[in-house]
N, C-alpha and C. Protein backbone atom coordinates (compact mmCIF):
# COMPACT_ATOMS: atom_id res chain seq x y z
N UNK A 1 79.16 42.04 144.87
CA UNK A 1 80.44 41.60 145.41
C UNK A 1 80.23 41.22 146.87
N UNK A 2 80.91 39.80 146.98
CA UNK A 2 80.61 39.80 148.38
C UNK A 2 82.23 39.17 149.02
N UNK A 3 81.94 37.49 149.14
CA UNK A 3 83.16 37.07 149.45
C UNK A 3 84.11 37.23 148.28
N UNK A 4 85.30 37.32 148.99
CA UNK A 4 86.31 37.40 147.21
C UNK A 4 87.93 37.12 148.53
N UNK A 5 89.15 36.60 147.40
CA UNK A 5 89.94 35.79 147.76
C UNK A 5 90.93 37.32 148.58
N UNK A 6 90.77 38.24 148.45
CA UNK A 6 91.51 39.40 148.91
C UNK A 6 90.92 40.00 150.54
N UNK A 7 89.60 39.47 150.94
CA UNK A 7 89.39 40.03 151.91
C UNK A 7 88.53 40.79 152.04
N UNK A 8 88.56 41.77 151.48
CA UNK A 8 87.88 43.11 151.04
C UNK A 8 86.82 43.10 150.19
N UNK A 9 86.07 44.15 151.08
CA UNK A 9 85.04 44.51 150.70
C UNK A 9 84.28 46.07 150.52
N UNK A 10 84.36 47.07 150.21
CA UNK A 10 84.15 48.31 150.55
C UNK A 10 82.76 48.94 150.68
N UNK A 11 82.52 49.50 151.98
CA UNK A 11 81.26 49.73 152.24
C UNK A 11 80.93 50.46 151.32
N UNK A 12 81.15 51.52 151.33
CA UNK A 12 80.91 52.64 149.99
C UNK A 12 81.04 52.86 148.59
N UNK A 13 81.11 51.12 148.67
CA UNK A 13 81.14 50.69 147.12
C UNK A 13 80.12 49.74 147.04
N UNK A 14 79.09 49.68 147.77
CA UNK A 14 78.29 48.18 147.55
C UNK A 14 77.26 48.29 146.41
N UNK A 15 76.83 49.55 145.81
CA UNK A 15 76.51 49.64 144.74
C UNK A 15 77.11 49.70 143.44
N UNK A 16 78.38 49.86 143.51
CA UNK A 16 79.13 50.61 142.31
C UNK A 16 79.61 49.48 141.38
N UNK A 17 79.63 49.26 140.23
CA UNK A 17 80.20 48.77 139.09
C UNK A 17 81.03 48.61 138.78
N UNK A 18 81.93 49.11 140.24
CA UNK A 18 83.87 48.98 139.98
C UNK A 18 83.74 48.38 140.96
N UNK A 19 82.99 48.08 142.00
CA UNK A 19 83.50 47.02 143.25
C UNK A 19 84.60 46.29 142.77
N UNK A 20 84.41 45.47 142.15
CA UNK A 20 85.33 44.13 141.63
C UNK A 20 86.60 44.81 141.21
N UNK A 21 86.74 45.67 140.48
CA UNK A 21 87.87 46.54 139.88
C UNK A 21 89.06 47.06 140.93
N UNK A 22 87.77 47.44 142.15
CA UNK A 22 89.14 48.48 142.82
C UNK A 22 89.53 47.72 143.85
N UNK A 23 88.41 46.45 144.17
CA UNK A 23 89.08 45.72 145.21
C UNK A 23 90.47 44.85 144.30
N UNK A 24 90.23 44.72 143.10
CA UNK A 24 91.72 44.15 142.34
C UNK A 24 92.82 45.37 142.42
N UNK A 25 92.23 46.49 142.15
CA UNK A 25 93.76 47.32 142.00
C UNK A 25 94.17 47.41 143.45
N UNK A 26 93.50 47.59 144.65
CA UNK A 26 93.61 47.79 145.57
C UNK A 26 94.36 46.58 146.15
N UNK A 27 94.14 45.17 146.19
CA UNK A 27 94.89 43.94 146.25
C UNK A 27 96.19 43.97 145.74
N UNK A 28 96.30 44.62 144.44
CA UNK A 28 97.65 45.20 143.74
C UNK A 28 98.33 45.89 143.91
N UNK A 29 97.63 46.35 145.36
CA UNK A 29 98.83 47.77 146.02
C UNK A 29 98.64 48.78 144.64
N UNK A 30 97.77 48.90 143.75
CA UNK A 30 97.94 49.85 143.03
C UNK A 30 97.25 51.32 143.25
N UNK A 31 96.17 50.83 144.24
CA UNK A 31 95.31 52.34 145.01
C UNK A 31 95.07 51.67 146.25
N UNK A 32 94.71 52.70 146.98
CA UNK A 32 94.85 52.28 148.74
C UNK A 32 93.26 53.00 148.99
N UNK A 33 93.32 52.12 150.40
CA UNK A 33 92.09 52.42 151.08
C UNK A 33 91.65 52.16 152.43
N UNK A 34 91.22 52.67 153.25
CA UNK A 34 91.37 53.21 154.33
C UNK A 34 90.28 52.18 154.72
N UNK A 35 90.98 51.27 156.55
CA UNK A 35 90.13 50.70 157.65
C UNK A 35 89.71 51.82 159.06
N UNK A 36 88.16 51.77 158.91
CA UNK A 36 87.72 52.53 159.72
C UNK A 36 86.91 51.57 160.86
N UNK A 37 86.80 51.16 161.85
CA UNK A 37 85.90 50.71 163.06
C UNK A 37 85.62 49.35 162.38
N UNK A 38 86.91 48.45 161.18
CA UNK A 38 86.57 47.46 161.26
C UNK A 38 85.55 47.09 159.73
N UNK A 39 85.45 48.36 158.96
CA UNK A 39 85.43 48.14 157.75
C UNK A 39 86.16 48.85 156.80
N UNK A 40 86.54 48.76 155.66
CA UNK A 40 87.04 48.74 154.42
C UNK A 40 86.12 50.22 153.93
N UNK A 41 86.87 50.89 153.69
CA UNK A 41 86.34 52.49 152.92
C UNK A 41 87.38 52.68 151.44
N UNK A 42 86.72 52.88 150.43
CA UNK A 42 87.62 53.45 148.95
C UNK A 42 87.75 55.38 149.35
N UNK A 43 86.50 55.42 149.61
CA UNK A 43 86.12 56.89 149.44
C UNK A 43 86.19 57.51 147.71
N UNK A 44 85.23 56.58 147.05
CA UNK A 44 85.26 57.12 145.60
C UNK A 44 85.28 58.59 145.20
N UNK A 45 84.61 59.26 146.11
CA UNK A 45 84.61 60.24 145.53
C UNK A 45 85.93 61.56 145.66
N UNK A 46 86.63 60.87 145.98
CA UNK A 46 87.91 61.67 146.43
C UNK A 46 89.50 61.89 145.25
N UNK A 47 89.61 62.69 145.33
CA UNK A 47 90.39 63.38 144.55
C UNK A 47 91.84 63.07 144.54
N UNK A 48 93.07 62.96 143.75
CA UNK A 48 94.06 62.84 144.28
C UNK A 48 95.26 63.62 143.43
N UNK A 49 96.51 63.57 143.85
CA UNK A 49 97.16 64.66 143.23
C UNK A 49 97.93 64.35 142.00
N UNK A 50 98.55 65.21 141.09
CA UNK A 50 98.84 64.06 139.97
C UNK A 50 100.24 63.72 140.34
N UNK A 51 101.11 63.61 141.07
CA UNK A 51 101.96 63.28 141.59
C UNK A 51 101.70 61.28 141.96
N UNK A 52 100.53 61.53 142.50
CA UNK A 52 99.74 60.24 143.42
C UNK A 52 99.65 59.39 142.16
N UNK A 53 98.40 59.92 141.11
CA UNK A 53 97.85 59.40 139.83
C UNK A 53 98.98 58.86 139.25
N UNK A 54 100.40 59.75 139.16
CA UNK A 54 101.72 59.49 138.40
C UNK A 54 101.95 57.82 138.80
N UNK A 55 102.20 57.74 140.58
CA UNK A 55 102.68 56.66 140.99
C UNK A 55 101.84 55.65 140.67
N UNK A 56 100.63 55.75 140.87
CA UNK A 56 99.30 54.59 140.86
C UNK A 56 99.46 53.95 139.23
N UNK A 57 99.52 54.72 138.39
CA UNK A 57 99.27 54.50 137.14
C UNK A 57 101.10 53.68 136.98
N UNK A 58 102.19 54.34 137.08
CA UNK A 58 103.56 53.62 137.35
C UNK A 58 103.30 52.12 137.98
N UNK A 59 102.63 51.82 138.84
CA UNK A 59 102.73 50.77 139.35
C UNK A 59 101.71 50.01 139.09
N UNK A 60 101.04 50.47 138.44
CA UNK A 60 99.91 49.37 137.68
C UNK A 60 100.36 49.00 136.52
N UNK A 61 101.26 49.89 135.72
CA UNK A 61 101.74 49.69 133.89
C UNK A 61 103.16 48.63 134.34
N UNK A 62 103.30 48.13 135.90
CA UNK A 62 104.84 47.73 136.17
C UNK A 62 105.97 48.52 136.21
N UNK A 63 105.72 49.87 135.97
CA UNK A 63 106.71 50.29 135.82
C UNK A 63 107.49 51.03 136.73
N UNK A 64 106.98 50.62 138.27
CA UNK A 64 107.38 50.76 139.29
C UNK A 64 109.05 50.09 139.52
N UNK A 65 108.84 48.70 138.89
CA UNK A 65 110.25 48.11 138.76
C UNK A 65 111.91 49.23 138.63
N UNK A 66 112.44 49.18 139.47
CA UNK A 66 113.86 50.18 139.22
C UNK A 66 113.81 51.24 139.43
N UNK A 67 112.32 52.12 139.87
CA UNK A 67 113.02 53.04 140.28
C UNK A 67 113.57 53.40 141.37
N UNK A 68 114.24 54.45 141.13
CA UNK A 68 115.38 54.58 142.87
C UNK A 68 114.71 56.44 142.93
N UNK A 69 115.52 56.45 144.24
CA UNK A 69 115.45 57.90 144.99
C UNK A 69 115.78 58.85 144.17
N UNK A 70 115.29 59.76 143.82
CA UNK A 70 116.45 60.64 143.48
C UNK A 70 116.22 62.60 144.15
N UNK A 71 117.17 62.58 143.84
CA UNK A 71 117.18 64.20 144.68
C UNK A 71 116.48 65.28 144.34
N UNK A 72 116.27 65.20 143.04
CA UNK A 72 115.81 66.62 142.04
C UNK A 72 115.50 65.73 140.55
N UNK A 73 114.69 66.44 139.82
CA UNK A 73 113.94 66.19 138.69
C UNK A 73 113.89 67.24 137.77
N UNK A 74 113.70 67.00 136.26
CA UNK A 74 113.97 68.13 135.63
C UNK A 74 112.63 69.67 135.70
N UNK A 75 112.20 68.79 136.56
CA UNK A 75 110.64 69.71 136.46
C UNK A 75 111.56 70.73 138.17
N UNK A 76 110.70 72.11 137.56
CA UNK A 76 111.14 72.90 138.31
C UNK A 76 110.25 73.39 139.55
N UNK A 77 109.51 72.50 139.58
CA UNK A 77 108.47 72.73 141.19
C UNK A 77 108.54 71.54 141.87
N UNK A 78 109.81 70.53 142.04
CA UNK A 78 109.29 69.26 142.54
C UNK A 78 110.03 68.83 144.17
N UNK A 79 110.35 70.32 144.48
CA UNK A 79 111.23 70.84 145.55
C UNK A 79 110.12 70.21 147.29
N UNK A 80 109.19 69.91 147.01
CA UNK A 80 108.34 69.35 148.06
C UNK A 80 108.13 67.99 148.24
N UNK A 81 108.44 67.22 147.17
CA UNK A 81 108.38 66.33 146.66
C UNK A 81 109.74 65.15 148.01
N UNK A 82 108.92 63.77 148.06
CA UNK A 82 110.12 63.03 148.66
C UNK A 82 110.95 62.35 147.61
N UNK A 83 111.81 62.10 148.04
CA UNK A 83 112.77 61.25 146.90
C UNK A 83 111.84 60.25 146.46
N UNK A 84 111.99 59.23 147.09
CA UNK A 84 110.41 58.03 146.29
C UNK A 84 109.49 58.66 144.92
N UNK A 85 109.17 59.97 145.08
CA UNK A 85 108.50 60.00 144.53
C UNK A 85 108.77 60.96 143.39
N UNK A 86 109.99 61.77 143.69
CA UNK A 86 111.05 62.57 142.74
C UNK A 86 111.59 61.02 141.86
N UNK A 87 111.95 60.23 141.96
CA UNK A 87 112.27 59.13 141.39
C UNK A 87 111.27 58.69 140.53
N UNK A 88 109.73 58.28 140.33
CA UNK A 88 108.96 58.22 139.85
C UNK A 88 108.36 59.35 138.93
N UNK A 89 108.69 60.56 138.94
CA UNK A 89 108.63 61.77 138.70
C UNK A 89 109.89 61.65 137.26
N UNK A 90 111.14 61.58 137.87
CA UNK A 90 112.62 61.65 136.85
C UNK A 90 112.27 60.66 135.94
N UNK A 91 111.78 59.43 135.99
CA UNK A 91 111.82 58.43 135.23
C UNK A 91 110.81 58.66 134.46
N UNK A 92 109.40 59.49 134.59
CA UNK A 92 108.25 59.63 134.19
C UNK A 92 108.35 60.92 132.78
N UNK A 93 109.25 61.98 133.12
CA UNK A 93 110.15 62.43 132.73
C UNK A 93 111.02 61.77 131.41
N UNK A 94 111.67 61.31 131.62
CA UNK A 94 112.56 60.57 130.53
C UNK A 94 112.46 59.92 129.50
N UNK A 95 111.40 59.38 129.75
CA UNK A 95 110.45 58.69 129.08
C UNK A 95 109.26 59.38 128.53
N UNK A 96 108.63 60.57 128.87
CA UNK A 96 107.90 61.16 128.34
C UNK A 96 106.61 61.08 128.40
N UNK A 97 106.23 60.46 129.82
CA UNK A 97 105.05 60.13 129.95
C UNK A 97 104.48 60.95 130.40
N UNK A 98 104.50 62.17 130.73
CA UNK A 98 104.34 63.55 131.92
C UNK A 98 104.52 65.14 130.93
N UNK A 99 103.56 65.63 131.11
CA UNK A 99 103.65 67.17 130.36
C UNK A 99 104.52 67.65 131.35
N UNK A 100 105.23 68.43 130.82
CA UNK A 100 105.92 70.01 131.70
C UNK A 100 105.37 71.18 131.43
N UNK A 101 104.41 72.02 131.85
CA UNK A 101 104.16 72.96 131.74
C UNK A 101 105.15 74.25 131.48
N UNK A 102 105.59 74.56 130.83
CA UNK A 102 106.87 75.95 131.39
C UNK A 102 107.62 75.47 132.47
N UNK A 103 107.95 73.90 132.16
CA UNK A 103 108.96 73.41 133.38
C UNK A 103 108.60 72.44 134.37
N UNK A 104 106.84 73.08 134.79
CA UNK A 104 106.42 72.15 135.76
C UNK A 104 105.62 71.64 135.58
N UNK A 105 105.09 70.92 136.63
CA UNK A 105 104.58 69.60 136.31
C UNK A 105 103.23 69.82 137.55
N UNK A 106 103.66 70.80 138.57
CA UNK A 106 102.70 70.71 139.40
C UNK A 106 102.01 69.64 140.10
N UNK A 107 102.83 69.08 141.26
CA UNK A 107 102.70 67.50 141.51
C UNK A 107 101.78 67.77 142.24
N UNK A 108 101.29 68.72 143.24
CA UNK A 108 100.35 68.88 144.38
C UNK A 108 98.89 69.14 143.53
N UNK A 109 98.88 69.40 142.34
CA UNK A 109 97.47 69.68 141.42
C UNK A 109 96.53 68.63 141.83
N UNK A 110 95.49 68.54 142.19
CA UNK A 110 94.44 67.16 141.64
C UNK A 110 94.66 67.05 140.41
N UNK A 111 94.52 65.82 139.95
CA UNK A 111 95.13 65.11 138.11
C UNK A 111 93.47 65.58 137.79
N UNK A 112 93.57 65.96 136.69
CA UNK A 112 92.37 66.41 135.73
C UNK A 112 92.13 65.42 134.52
N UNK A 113 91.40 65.17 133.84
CA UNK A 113 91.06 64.39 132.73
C UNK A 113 92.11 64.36 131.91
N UNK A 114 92.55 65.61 131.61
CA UNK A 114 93.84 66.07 130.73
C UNK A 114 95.07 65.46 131.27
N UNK A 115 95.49 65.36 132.44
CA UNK A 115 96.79 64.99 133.05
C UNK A 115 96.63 63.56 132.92
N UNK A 116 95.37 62.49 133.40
CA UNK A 116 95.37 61.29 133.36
C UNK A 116 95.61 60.83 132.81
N UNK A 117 94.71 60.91 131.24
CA UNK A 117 94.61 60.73 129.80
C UNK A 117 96.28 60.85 129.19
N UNK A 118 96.38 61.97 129.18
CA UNK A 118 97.57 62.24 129.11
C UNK A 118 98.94 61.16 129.33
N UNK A 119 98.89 60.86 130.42
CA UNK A 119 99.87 60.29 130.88
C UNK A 119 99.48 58.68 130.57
N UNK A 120 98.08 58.77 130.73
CA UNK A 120 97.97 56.88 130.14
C UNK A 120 98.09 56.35 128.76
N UNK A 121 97.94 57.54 128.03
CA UNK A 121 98.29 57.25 126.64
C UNK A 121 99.36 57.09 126.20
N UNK A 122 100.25 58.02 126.77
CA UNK A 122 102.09 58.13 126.53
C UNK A 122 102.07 56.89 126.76
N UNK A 123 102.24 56.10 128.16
CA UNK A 123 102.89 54.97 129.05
C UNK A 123 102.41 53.87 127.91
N UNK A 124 100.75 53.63 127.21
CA UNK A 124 100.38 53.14 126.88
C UNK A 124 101.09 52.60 125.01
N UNK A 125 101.83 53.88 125.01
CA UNK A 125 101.90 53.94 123.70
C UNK A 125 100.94 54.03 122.25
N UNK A 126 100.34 54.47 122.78
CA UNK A 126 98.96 54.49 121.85
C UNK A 126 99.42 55.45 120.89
N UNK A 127 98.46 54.61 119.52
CA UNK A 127 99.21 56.03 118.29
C UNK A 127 97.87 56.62 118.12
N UNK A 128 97.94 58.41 117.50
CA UNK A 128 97.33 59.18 117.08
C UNK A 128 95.83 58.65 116.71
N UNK A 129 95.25 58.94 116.95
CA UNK A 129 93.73 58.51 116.04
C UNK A 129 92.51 59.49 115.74
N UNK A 130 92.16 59.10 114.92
CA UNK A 130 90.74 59.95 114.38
C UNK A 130 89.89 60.17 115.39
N UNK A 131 88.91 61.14 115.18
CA UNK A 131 88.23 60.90 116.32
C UNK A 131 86.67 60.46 115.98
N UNK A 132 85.90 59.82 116.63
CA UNK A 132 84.70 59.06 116.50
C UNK A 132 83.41 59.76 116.69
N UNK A 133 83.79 60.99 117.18
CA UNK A 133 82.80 61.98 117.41
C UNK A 133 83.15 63.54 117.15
N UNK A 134 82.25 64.18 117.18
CA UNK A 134 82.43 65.92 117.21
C UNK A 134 82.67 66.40 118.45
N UNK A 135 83.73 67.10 119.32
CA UNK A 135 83.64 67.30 120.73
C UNK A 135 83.50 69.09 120.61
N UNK A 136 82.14 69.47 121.61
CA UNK A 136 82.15 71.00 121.35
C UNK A 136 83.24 71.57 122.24
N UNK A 137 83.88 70.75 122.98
CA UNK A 137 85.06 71.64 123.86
C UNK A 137 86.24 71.94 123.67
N UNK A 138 86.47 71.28 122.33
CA UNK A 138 87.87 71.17 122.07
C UNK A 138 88.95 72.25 122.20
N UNK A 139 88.21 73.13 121.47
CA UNK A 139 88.76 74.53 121.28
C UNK A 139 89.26 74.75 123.22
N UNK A 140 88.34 74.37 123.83
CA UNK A 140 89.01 74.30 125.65
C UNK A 140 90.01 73.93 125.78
N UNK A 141 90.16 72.92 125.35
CA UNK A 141 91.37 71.76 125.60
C UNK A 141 92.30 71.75 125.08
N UNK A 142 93.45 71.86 126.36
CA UNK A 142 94.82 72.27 126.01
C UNK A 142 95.54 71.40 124.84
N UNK A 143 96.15 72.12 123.78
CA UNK A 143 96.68 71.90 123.09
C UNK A 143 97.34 70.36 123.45
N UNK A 144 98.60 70.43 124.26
CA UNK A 144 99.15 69.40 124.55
C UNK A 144 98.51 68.21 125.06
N UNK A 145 97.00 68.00 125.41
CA UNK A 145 96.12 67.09 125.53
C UNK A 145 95.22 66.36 124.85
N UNK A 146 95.45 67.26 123.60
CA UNK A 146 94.21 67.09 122.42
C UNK A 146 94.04 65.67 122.02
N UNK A 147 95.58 65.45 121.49
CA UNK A 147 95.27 64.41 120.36
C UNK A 147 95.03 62.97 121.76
N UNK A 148 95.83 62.95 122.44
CA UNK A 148 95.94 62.09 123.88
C UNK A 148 94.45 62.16 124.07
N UNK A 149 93.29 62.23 124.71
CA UNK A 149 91.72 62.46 125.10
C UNK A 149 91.10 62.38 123.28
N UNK A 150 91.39 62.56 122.49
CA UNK A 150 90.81 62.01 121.18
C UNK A 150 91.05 60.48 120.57
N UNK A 151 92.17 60.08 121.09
CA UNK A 151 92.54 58.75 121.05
C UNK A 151 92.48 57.57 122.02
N UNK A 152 91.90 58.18 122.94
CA UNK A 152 91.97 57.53 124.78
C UNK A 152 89.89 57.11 123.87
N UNK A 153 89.22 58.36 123.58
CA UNK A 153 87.83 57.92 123.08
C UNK A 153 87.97 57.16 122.03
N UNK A 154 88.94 57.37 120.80
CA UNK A 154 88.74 56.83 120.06
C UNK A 154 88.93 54.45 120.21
N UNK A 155 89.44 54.50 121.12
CA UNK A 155 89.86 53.21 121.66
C UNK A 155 89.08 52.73 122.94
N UNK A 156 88.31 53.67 123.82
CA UNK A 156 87.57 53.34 124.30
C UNK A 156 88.38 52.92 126.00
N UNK A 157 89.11 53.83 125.73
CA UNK A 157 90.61 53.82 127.29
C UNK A 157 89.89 54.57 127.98
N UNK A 158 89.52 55.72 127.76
CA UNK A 158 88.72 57.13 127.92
C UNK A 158 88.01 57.23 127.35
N UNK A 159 86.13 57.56 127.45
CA UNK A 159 85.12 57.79 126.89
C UNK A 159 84.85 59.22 127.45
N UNK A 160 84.65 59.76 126.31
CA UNK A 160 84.11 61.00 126.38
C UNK A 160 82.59 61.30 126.51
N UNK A 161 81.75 62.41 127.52
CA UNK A 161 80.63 61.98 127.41
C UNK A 161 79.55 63.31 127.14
N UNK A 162 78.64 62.80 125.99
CA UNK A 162 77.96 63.65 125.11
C UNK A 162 79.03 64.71 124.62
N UNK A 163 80.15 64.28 124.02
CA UNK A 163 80.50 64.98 123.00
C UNK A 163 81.59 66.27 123.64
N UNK A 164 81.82 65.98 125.15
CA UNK A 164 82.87 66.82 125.78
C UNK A 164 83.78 66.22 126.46
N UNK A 165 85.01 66.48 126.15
CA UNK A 165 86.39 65.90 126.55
C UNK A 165 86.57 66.28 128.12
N UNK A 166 86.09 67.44 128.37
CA UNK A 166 85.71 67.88 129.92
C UNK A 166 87.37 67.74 130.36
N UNK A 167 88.43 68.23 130.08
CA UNK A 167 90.09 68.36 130.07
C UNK A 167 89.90 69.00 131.32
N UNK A 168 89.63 69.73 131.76
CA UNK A 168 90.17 70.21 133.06
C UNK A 168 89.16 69.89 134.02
N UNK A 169 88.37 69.35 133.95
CA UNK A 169 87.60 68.48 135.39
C UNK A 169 88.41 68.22 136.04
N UNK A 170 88.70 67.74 137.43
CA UNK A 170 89.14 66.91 138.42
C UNK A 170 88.75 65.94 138.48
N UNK A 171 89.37 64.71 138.68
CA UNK A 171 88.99 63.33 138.24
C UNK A 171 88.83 62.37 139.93
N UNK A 172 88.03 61.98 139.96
CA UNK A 172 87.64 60.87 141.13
C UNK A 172 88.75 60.14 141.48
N UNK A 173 88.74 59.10 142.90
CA UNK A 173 89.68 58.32 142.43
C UNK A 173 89.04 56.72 141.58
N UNK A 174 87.74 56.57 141.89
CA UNK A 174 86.59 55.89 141.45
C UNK A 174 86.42 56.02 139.65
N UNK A 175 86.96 56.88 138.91
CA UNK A 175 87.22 57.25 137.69
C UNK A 175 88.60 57.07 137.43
N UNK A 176 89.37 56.95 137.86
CA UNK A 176 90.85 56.28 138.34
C UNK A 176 90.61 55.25 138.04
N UNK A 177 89.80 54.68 139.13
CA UNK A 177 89.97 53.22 138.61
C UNK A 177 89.13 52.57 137.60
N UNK A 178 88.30 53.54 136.94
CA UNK A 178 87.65 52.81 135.77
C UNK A 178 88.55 52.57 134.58
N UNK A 179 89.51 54.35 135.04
CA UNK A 179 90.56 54.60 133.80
C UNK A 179 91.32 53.55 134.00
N UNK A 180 92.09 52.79 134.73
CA UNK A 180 93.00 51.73 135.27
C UNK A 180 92.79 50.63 134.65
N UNK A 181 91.36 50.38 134.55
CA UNK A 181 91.01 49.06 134.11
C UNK A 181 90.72 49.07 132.90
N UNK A 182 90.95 49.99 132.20
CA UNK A 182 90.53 50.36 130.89
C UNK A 182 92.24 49.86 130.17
N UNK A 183 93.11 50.62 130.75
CA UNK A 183 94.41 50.73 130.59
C UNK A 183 94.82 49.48 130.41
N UNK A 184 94.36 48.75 131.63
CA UNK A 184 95.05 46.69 131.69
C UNK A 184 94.21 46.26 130.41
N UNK A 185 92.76 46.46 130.37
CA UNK A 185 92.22 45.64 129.27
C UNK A 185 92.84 46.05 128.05
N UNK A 186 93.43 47.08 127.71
CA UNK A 186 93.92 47.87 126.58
C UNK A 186 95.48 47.05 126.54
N UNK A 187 95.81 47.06 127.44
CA UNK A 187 97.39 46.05 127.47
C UNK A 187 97.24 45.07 127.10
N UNK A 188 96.04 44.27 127.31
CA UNK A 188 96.22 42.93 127.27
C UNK A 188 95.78 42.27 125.98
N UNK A 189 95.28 43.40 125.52
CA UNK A 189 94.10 43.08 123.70
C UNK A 189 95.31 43.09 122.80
């Protein structure tokens, strides 16, 4: 990657295989990235909260369109939360794109494999599927994530690797955006 019509270029991506990817989502206002002394930084290896993941993934599926402020959400930890993003939260909610744990949702968490998956499959609408492999972790993996991370591999949204769903990892934001681009190509097929 070198010249390209957006500007950008990220130092700490000049090897990586998503260059092209995140300088598009990033052009899309769909993930952000930080000017330091005059260059362009992703910081792939950085973590983000699923609150963040919620919005990024909202505004990449479009579905940023309409939402408004709102005060409170049905999730019962979202009391830190700004309206902007209690709004993205209520709507995420309603629709059913978002686990509630015993209520919450835990917006300050780093998003884990399980929360991503999770939530890209709902938005995605993806139905149930077989799975293509034997995973030895399953029995790990939270119930409410199962079939979501078996169908994310089985379609190739989410690849599972050597045979572990790995549900509660913490997820990159550099794995973000592989998941992202997985998601658009999956929209668009």
């Amino acid at each position: 990657v070198s010249e390209n019509d957006t500007g950008l270029y990220f130092e700490d991506l000049k090897d990586s295989p998503m260059h092209s990817t995140v300088i598009r989502l990033c052009a899309d206002e769909v993930m952000t990235y930080r000017l330091e002394k005059g260059k362009y930084y992703f910081d792939p290896e950085k973590t983000v909260s699923k609150i963040d993941c919620l919005v990024m993934m909202m505004c990449l599926m479009g579905q940023d369109e309409g939402v408004t402020a709102a005060a409170d959400t049905e999730a019962l930890d979202d009391k830190g939360l700004s309206s902007g993003k209690k709004g993205f939260l209520r709507n995420a909610i309603a629709t059913g794109w978002v686990y509630l744990e015993k209520g919450k949702f835990s917006p300050d968490s780093p998003v884990t494999v399980a929360d991503a998956v999770y939530m890209a499959m709902r938005m995605l609408g993806t139905p149930a599927l077989s799975p293509k492999q034997e995973f030895t972790d399953l029995n790990d993996t939270p119930a409410w994530a199962c079939t979501a991370l078996v169908s994310a591999d089985s379609t190739g949204i989410w690849e599972a690797s050597g045979g572990l769903l790995d549900a509660s990892r913490v997820m990159t934001v550099e794995e973000l955006a592989r998941l992202f681009q997985n998601m658009r190509s999956y929209g668009k097929g």
